[in-house]
N, C-alpha and C. Protein backbone atom coordinates (compact mmCIF):
# COMPACT_ATOMS: atom_id res chain seq x y z
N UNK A 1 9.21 63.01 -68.56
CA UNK A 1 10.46 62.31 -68.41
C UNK A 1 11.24 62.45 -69.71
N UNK A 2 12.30 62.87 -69.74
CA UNK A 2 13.42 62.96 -70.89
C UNK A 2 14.32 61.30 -71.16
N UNK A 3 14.22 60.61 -72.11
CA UNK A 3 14.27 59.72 -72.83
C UNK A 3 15.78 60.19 -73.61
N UNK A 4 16.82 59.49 -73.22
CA UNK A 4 18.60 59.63 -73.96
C UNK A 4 18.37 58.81 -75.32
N UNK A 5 18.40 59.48 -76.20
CA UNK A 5 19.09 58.36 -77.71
C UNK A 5 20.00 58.38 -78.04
N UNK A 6 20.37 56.86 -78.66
CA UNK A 6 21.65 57.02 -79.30
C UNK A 6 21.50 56.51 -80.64
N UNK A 7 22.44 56.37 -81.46
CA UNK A 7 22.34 55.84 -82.58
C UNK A 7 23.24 54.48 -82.38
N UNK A 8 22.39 53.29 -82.97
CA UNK A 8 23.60 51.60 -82.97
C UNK A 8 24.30 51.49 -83.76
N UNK A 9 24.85 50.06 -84.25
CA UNK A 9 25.68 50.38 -85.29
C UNK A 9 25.38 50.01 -86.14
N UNK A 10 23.95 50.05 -86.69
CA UNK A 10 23.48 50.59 -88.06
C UNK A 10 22.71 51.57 -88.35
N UNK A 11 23.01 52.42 -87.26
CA UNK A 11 22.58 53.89 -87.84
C UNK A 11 21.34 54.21 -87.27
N UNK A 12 20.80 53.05 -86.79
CA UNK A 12 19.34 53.43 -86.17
C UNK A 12 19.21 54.14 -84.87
N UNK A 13 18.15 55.15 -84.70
CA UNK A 13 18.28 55.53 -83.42
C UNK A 13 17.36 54.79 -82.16
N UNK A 14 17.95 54.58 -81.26
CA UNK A 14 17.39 53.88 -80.44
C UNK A 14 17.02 54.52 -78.97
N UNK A 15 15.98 54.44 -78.47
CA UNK A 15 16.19 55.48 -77.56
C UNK A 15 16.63 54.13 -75.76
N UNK A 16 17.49 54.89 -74.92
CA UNK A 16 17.84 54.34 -73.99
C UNK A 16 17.56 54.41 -72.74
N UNK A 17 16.33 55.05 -72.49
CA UNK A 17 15.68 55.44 -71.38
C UNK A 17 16.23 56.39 -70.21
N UNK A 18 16.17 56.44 -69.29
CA UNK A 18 17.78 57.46 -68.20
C UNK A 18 18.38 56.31 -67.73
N UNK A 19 19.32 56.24 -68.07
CA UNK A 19 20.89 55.33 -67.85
C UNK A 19 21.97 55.89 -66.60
N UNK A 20 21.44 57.16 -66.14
CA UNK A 20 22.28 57.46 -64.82
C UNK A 20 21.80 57.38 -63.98
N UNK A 21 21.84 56.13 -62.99
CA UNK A 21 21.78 56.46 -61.61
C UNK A 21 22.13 57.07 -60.76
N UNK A 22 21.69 57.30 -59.55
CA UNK A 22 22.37 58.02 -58.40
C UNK A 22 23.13 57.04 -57.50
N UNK A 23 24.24 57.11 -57.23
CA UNK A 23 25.22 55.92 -56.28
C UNK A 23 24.26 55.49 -55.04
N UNK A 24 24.74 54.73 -54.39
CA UNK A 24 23.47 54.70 -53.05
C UNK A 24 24.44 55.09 -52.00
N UNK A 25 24.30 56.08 -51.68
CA UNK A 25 25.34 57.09 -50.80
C UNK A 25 24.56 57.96 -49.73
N UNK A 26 25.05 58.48 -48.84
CA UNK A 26 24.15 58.88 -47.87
C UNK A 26 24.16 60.35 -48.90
N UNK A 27 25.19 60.76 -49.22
CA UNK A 27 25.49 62.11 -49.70
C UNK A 27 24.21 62.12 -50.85
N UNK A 28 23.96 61.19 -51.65
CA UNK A 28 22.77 61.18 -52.89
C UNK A 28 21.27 60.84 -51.83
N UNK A 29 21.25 60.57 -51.09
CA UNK A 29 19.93 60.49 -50.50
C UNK A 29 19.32 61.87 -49.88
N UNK A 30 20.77 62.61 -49.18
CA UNK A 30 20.15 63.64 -48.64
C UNK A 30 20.16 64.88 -49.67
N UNK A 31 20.46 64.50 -50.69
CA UNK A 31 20.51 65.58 -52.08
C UNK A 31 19.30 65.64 -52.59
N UNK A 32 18.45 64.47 -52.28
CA UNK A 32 17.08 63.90 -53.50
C UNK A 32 16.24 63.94 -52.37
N UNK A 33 16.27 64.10 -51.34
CA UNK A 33 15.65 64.30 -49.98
C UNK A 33 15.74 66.19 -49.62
N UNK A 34 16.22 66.93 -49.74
CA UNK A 34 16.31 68.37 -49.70
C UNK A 34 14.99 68.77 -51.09
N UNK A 35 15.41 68.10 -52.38
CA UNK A 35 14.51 68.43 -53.31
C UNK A 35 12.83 68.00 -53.27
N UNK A 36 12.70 66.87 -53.21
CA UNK A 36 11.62 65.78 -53.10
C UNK A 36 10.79 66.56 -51.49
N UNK A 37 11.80 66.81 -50.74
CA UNK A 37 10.80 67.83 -49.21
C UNK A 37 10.67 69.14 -49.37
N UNK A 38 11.04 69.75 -50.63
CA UNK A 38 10.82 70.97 -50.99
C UNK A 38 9.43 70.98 -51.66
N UNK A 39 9.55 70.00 -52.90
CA UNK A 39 8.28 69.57 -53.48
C UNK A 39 7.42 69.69 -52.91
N UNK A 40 7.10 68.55 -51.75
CA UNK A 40 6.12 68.12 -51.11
C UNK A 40 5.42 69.09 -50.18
N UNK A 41 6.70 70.32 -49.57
CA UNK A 41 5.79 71.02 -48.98
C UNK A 41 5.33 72.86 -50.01
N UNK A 42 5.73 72.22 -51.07
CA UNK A 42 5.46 73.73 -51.95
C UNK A 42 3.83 73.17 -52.75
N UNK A 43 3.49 71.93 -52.98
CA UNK A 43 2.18 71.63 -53.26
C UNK A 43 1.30 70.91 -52.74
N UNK A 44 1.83 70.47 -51.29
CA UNK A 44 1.10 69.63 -49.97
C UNK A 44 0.66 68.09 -50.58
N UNK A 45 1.14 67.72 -51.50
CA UNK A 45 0.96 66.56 -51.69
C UNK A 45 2.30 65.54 -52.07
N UNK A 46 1.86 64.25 -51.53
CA UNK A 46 3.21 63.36 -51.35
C UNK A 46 3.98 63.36 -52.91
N UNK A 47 5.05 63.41 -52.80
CA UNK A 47 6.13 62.84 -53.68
C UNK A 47 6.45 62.01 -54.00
N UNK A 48 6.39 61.02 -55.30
CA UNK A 48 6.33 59.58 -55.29
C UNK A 48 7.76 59.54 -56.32
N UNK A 49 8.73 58.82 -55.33
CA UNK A 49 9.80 58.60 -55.92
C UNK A 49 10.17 57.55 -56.78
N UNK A 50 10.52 57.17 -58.32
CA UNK A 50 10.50 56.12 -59.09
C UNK A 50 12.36 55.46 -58.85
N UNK A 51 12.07 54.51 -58.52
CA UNK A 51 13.08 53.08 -59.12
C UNK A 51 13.30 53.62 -60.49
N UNK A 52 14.77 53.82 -60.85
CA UNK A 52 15.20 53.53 -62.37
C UNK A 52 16.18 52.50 -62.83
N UNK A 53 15.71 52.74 -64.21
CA UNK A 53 16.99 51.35 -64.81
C UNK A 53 17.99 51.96 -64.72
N UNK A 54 19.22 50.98 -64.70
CA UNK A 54 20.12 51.85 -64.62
C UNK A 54 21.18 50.80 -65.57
N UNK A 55 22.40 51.51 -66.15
CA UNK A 55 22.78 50.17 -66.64
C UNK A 55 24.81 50.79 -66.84
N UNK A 56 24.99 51.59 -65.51
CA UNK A 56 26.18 51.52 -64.67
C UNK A 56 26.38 50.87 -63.75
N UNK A 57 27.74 49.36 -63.61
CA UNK A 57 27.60 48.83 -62.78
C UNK A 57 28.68 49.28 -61.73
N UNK A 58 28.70 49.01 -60.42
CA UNK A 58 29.84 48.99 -59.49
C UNK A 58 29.77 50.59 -59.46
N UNK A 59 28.81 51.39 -58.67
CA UNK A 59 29.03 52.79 -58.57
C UNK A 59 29.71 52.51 -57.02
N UNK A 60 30.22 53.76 -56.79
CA UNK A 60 30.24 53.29 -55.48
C UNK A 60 29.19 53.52 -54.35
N UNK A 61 29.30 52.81 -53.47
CA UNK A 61 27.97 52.77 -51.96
C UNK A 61 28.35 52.77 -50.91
N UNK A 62 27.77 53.38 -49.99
CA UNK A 62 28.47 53.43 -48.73
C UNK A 62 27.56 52.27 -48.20
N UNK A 63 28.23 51.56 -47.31
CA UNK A 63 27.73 50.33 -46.42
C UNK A 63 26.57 50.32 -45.78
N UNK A 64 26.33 51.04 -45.35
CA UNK A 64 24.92 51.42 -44.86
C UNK A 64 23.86 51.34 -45.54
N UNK A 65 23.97 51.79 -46.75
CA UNK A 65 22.92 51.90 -47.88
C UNK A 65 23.06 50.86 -48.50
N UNK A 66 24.00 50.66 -49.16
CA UNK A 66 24.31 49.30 -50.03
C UNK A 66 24.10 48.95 -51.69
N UNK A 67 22.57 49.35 -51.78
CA UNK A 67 22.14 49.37 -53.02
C UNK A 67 20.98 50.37 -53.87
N UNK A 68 20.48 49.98 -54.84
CA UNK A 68 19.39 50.63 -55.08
C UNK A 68 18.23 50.83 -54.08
N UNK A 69 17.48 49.92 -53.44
CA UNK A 69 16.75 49.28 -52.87
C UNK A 69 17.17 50.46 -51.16
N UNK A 70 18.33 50.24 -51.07
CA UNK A 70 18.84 50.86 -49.53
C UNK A 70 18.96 52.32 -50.18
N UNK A 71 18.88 52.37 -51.29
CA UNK A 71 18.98 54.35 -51.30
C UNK A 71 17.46 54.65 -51.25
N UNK A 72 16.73 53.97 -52.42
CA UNK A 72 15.37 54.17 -51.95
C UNK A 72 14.86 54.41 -50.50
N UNK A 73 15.02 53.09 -49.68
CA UNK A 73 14.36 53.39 -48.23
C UNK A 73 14.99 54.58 -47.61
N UNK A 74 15.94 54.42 -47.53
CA UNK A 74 17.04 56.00 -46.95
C UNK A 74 15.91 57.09 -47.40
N UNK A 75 16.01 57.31 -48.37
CA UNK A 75 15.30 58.67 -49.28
C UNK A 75 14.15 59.01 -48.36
N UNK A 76 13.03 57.80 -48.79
CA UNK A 76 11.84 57.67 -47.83
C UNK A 76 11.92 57.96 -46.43
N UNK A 77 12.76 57.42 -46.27
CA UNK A 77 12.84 57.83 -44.36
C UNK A 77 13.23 59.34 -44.17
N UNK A 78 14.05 59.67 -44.89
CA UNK A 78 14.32 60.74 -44.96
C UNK A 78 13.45 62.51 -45.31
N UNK A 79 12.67 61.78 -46.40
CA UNK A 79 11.97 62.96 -46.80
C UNK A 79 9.90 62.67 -46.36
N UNK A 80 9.92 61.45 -46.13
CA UNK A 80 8.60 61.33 -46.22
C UNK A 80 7.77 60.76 -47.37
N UNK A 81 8.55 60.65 -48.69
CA UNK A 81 7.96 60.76 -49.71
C UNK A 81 7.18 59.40 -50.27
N UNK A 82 6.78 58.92 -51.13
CA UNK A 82 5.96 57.86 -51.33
C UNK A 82 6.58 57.47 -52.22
N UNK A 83 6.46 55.79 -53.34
CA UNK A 83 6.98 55.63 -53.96
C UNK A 83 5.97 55.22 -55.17
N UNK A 84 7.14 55.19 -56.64
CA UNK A 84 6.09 55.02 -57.63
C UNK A 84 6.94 53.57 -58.38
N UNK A 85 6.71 52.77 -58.00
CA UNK A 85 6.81 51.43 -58.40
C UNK A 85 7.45 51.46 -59.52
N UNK A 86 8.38 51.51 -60.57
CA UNK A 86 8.34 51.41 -62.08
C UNK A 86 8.89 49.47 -62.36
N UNK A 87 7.78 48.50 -62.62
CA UNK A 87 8.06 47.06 -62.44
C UNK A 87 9.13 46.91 -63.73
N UNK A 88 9.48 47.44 -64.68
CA UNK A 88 9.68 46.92 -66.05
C UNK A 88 11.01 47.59 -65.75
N UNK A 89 11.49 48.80 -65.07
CA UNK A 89 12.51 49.42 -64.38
C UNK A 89 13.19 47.99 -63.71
N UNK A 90 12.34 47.80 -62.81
CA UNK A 90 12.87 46.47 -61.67
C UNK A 90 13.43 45.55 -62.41
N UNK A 91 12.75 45.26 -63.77
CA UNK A 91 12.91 43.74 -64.65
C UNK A 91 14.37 43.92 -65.26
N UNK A 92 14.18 45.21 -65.84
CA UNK A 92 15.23 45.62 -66.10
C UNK A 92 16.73 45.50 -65.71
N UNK A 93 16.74 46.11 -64.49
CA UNK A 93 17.74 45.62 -63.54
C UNK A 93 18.12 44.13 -63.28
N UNK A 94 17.12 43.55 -62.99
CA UNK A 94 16.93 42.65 -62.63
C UNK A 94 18.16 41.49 -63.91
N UNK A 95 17.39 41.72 -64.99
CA UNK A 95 18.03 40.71 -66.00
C UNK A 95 19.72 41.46 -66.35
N UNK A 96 20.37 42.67 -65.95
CA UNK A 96 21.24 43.78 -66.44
C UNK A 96 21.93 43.23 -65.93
N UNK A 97 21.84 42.45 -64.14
CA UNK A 97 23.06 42.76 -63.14
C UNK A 97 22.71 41.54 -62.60
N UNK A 98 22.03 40.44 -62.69
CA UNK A 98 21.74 38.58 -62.23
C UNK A 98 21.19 38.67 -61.26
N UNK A 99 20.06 39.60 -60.93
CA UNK A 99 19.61 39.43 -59.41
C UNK A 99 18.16 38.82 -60.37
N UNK A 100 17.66 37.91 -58.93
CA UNK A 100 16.30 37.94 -58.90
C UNK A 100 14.77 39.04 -58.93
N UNK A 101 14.07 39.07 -59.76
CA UNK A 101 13.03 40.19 -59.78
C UNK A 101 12.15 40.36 -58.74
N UNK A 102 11.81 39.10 -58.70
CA UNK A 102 10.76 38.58 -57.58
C UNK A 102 11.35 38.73 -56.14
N UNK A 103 12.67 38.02 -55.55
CA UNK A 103 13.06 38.55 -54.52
C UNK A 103 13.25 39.62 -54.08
N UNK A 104 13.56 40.30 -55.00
CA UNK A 104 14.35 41.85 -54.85
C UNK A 104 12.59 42.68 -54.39
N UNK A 105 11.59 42.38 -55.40
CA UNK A 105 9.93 43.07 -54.65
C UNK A 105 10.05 42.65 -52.99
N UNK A 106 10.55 41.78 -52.83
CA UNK A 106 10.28 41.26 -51.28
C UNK A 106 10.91 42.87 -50.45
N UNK A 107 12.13 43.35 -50.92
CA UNK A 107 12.75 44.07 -50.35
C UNK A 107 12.01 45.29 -50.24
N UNK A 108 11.12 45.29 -51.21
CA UNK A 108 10.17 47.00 -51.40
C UNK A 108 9.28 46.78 -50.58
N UNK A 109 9.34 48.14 -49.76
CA UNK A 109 8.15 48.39 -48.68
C UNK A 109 6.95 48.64 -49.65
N UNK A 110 6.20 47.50 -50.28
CA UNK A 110 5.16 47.86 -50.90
C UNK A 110 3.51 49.13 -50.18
N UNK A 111 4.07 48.83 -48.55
CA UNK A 111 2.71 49.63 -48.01
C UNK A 111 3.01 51.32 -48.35
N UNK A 112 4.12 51.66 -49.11
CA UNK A 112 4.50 53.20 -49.55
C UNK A 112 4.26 53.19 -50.42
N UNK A 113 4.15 52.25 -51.62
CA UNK A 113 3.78 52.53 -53.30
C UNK A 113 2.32 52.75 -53.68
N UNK A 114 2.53 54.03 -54.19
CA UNK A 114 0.84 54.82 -54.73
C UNK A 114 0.84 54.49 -55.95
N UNK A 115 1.64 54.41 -57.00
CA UNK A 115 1.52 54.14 -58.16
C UNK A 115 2.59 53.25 -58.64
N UNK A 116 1.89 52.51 -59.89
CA UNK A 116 2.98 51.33 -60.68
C UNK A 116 2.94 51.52 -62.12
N UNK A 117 4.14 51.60 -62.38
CA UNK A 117 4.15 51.60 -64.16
C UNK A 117 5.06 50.20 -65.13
N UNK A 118 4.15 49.35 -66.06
CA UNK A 118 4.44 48.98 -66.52
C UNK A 118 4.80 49.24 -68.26
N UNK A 119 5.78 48.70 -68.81
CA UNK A 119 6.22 49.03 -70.06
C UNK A 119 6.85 47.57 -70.88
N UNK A 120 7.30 47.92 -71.96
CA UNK A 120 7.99 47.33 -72.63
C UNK A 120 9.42 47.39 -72.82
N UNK A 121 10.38 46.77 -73.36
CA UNK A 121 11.64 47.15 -73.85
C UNK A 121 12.33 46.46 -74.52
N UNK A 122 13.68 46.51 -74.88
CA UNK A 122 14.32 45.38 -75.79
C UNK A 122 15.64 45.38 -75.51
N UNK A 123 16.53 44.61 -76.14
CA UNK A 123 18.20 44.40 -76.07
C UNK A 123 18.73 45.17 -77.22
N UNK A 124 19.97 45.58 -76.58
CA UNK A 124 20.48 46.85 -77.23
C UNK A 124 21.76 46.44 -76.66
N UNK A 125 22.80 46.33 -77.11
CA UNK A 125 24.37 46.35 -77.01
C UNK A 125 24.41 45.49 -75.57
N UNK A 126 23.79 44.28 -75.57
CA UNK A 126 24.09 43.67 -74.33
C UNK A 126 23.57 44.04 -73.19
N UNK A 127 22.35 45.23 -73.23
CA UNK A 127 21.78 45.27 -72.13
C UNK A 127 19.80 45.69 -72.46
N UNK A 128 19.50 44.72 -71.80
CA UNK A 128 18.01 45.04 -71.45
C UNK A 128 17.56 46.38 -71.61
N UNK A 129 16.83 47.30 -72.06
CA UNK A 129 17.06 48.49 -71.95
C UNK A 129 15.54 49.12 -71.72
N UNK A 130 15.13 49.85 -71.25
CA UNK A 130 13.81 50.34 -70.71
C UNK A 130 13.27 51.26 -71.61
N UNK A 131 13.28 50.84 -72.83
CA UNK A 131 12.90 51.29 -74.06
C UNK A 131 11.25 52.04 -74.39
N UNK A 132 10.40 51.85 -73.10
CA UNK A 132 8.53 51.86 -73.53
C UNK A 132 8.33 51.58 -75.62
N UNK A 133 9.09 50.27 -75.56
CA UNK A 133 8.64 50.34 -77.00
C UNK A 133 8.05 49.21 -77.52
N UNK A 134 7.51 48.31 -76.74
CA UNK A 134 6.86 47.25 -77.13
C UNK A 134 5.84 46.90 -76.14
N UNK A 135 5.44 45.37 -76.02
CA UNK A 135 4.20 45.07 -75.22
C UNK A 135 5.15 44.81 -73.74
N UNK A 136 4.74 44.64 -72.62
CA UNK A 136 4.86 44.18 -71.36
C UNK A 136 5.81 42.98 -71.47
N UNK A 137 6.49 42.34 -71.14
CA UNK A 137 7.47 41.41 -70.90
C UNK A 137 6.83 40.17 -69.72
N UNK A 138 6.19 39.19 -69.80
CA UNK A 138 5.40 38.14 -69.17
C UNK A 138 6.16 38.35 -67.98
N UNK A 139 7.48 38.49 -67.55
CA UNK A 139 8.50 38.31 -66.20
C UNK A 139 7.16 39.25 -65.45
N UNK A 140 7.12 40.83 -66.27
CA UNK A 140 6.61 41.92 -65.68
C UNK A 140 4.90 41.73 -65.18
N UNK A 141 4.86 41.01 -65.81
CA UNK A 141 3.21 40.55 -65.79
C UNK A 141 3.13 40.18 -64.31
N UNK A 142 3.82 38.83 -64.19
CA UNK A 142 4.03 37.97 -63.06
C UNK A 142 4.43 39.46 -61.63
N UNK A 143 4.91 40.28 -62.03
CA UNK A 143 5.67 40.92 -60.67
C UNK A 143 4.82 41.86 -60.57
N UNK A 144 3.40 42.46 -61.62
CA UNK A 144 2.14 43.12 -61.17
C UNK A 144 1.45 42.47 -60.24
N UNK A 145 1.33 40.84 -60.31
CA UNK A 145 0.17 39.86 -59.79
C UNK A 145 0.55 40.26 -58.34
N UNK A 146 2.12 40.25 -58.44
CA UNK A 146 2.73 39.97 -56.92
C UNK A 146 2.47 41.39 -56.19
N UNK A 147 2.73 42.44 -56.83
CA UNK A 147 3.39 43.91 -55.83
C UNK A 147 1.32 44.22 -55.93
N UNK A 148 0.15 44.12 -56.83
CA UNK A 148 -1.11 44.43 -56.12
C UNK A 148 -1.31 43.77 -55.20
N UNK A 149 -1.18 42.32 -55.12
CA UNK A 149 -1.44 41.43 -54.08
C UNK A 149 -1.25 41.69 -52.75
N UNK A 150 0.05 42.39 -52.87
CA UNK A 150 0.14 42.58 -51.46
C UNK A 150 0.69 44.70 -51.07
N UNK A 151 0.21 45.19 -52.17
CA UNK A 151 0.36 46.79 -51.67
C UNK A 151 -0.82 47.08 -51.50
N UNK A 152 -1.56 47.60 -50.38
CA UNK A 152 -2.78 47.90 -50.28
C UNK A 152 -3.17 49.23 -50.82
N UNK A 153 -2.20 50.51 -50.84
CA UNK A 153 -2.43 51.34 -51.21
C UNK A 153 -2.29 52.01 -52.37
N UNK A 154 -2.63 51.10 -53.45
CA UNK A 154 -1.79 51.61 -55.22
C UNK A 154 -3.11 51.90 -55.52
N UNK A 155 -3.04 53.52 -56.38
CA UNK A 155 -4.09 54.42 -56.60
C UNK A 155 -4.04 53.92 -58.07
N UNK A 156 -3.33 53.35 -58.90
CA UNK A 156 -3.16 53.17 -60.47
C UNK A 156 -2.23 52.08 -60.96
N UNK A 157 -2.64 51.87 -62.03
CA UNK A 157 -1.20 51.40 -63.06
C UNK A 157 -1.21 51.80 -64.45
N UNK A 158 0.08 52.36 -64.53
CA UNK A 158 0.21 52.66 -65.47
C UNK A 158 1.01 52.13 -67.17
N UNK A 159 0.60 51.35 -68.17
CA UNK A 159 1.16 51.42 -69.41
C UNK A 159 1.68 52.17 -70.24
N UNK A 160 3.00 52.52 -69.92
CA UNK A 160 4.01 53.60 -70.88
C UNK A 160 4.71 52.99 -72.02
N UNK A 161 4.26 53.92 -72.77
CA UNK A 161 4.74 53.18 -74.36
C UNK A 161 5.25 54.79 -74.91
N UNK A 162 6.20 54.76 -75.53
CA UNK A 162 7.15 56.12 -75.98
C UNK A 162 5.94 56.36 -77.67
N UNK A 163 5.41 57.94 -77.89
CA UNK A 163 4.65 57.53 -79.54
C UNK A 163 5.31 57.29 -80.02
N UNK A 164 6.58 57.24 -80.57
CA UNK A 164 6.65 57.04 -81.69
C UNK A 164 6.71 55.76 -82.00
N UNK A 165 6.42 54.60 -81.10
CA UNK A 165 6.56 53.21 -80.57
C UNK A 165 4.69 52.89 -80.77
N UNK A 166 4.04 53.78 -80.77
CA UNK A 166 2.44 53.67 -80.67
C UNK A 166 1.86 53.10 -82.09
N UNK A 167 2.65 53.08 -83.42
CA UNK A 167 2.26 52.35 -84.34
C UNK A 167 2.93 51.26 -84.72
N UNK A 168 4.17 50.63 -84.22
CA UNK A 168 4.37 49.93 -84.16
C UNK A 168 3.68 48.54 -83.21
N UNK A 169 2.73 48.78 -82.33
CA UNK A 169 2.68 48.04 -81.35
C UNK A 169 0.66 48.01 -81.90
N UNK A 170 0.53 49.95 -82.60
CA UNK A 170 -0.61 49.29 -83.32
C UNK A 170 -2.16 49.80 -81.83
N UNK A 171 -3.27 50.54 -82.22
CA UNK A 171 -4.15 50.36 -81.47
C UNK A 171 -4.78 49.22 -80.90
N UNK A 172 -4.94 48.15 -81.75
CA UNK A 172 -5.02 46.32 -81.20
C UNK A 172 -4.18 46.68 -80.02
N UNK A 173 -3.17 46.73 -80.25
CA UNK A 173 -1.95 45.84 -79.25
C UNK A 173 -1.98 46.37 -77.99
N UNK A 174 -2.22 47.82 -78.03
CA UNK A 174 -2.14 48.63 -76.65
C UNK A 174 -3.60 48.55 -76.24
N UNK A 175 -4.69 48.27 -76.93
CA UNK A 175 -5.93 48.33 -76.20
C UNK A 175 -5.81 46.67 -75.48
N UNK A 176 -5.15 45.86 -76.53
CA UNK A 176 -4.57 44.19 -75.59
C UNK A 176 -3.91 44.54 -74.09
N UNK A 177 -2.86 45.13 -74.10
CA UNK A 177 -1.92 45.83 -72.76
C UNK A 177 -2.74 46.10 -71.93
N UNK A 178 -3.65 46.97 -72.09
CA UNK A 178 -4.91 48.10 -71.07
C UNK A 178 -5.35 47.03 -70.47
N UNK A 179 -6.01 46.36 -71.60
CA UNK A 179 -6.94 45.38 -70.85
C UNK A 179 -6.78 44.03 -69.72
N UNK A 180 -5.29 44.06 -70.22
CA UNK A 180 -4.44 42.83 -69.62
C UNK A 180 -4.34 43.45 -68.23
N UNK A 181 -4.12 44.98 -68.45
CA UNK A 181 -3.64 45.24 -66.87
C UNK A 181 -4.87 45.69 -65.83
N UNK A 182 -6.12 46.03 -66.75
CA UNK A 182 -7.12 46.09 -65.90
C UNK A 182 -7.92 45.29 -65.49
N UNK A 183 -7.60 43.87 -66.11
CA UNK A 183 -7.66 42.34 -65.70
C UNK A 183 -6.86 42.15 -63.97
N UNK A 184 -5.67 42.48 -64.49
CA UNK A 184 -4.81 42.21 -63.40
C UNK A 184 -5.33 43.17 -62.00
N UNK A 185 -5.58 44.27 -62.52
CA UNK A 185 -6.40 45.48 -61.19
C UNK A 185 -7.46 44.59 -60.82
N UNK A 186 -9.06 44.35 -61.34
CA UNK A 186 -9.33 44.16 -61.09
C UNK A 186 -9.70 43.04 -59.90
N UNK A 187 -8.62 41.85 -60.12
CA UNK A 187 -8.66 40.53 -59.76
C UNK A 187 -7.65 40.82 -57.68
N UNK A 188 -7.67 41.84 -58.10
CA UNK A 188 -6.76 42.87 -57.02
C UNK A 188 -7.32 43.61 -56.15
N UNK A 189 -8.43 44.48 -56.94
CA UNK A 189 -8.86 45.48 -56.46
C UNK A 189 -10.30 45.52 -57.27
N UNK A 190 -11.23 44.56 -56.52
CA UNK A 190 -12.93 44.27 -57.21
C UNK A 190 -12.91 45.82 -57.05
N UNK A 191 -13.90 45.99 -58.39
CA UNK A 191 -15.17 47.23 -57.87
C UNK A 191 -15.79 46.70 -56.58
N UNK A 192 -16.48 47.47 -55.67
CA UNK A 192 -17.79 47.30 -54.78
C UNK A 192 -18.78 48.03 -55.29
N UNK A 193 -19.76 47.38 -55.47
CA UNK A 193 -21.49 47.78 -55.54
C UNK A 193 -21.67 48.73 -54.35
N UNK A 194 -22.31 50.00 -54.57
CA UNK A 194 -22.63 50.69 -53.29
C UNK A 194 -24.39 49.73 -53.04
N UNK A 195 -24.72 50.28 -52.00
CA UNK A 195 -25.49 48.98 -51.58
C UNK A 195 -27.02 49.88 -52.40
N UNK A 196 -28.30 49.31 -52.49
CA UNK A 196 -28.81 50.33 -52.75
C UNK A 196 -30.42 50.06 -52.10
């Protein structure tokens, strides 16, 4: 994944994660649906499409679709493809544009998500920004408990942290993260004993 930086206004560079969305348009679904069914049938395995932050508001949408959430399902229906959860993406949004985090999971067909990635991030010129540069955000914690609870089919989760963010946060801190989230797997998804 390619990561946009900019510099603030003291010179520091900050990186801003991908900041362009795709409108929720029928015309952008069947664009990312031609590619994503090309994929899928050039290496026979599903395509897992990620939720991004996004932090353009008022694109335009055609009625039908409506939002993020309605381009996603479109896509899916469209191409077949599976989805890859990104929760800290969701949070993101979530705090950018005044929606609820937790409601808005209600809207995700969780029985399509194979994989989930959690991260960190920070505030940057007035917006939340999907930075992978710190620990997990407690909101994000809470919306893992919720989307294992009830997706039966999530093969992973994943903790993305950008390196150059990896000594700041320190081997402690990220072996803290791992463990937090394989707490959270587990309590989700027991091991089973094969019988013997």
């Amino acid at each position: 994944m390619h990561f946009q930086t900019f510099l603030d206004a003291n010179g520091r560079e900050v990186s801003a994660g991908v900041p362009l969305p795709l409108p929720p348009t029928e015309e952008a679904a069947r664009l990312v649906t031609v590619r994503a069914a090309a994929i899928r049938d050039r290496y026979g395995v599903p395509f897992l499409l990620e939720n991004t932050a996004y932090y353009l508001p008022d694109l335009p949408a055609d009625p039908e679709i409506g939002d993020e959430f309605g381009l996603m399902d479109r896509i899916e229906a469209l191409s077949g493809c599976r989805r890859l959860l990104d929760l800290h993406n969701l949070y993101c949004n979530a705090l950018n544009f005044g929606f609820a985090p937790k409601s808005a999971l209600t809207r995700i067909p969780l029985d399509r998500v194979l994989e989930i990635h959690i991260a960190g991030g920070s505030w940057c010129e007035g917006f939340y920004m999907d930075g992978h540069n710190g620990r997990v955000p407690g909101p994000v914690w809470e919306l893992l408990e919720l989307a294992l609870s009830r997706a039966p089919g999530i093969a992973g989760v994943v903790f993305e942290i950008l390196e150059e963010y990896v000594r700041r946060l320190g081997p402690d801190g990220i072996a803290r993260e791992l463990e937090r989230a394989c707490t959270v797997w587990r309590r989700h998804h027991p091991v089973r004993r094969a019988a013997t």
